[in-house]
Protein backbone atom coordinates (compact mmCIF):
# COMPACT_ATOMS: atom_id res chain seq x y z
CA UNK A 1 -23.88 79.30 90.00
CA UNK A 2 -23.23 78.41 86.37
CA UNK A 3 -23.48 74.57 86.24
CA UNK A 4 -21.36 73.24 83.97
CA UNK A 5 -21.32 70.07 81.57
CA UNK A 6 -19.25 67.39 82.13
CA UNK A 7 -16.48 66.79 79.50
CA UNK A 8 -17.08 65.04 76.36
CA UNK A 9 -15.61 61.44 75.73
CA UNK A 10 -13.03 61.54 73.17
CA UNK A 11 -13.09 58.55 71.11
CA UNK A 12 -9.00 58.42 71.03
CA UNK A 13 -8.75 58.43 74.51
CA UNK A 14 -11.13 55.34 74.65
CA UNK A 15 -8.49 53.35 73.14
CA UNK A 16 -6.21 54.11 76.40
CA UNK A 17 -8.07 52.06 79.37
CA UNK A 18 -6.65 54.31 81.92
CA UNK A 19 -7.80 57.31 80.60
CA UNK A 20 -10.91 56.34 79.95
CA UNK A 21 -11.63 55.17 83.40
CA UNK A 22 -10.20 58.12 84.47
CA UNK A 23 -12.78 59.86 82.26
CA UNK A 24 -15.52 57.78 83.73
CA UNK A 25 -14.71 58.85 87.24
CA UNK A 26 -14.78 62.45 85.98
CA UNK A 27 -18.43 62.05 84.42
CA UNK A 28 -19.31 60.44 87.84
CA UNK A 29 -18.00 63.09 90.07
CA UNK A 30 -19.65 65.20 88.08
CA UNK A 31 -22.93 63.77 88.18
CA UNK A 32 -22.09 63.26 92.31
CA UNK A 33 -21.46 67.32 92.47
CA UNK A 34 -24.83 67.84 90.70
CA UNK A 35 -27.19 66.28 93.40
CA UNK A 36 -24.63 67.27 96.74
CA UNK A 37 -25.11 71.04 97.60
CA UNK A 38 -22.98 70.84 100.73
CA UNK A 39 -19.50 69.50 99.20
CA UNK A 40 -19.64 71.49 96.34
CA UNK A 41 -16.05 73.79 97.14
CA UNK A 42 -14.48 70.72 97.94
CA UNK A 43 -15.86 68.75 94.75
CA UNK A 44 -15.13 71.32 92.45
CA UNK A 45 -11.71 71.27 93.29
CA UNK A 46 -11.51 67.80 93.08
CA UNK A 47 -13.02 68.09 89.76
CA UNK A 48 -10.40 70.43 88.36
CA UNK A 49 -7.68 68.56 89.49
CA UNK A 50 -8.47 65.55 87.83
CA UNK A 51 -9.37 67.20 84.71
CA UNK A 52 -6.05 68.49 84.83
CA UNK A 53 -4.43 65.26 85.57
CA UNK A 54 -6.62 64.11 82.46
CA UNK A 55 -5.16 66.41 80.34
CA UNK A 56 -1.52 65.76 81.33
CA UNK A 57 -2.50 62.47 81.12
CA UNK A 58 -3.70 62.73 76.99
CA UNK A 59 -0.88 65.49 76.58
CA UNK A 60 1.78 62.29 78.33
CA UNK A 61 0.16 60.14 75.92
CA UNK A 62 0.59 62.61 72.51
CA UNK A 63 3.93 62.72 73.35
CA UNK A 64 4.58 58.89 73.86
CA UNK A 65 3.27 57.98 70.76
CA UNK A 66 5.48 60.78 69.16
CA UNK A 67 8.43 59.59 70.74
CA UNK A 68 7.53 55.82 69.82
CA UNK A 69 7.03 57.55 65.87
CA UNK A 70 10.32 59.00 65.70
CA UNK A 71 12.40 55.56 67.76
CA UNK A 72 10.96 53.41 65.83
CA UNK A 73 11.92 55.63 62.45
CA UNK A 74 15.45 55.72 63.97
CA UNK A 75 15.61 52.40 64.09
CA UNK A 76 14.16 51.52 60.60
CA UNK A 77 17.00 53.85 59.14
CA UNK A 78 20.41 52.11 61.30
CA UNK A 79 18.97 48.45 60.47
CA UNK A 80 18.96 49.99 56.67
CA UNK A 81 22.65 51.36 57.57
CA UNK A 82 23.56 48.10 58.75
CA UNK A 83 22.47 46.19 55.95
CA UNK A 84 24.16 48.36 53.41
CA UNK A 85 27.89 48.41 55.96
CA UNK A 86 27.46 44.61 55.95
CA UNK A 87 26.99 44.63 52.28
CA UNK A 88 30.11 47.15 51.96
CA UNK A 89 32.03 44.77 54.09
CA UNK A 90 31.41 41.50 52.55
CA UNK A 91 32.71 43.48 49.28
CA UNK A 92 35.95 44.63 50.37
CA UNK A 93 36.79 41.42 51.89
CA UNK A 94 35.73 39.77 48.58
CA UNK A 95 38.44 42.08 46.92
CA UNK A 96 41.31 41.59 49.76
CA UNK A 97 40.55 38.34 49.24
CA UNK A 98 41.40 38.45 45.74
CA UNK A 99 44.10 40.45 45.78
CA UNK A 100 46.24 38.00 48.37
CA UNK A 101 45.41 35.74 45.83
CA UNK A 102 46.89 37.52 43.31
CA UNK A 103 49.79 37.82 45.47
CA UNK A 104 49.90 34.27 45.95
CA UNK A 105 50.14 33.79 41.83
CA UNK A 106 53.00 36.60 41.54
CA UNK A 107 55.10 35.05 43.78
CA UNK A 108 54.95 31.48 42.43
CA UNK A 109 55.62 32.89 38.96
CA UNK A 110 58.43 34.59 40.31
């Protein structure tokens, strides 16, 4: 049997406390599965599955943060709409406002 190191700590994943513990258990399994003979079928499936709950877990994570990237772009760009149809706004009511008071004049004159 080709024994196997455990995975590698990624320092990004550190900053995620789940994942990291999640890691942690990982490492410790591993260790467990190098000292118990007997278990070894049953820990090595363990083993894969939660290394493949890890990854899903860091892939879950990649696509989080993209998702919070782009919203929070979207965002940025309709508060920057908003300003500038507010602005638009206040400058055609200006005008109207100055034309009914031209309208006002005319008809006094008249």
């Amino acid at each position: 049997m080709v024994e196997r190191a455990p995975p590698a700590c990624n320092t990004r994943l550190q900053a995620f406390p789940r994942v990291f513990r999640l890691t942690a258990l990982v490492a410790r399994l591993y260790s467990f599965r190098m000292t118990d003979t007997k278990n070894n079928a049953s820990l090595d499936l363990e083993f894969k599955r939660l290394e493949k709950r890890l990854e899903e877990l860091v892939a879950t994570v990649h696509r989080l943060k993209d998702e919070n990237r782009a919203l929070r772009a979207r965002h940025d760009a309709l508060a920057a709409e908003k300003t500038t149809v507010m602005n638009r706004s206040e400058q055609v009511r200006t005008r109207v406002e100055a034309m009914i008071g031209r309208l006002k004049a005319m008809e006094r004159t008249a």
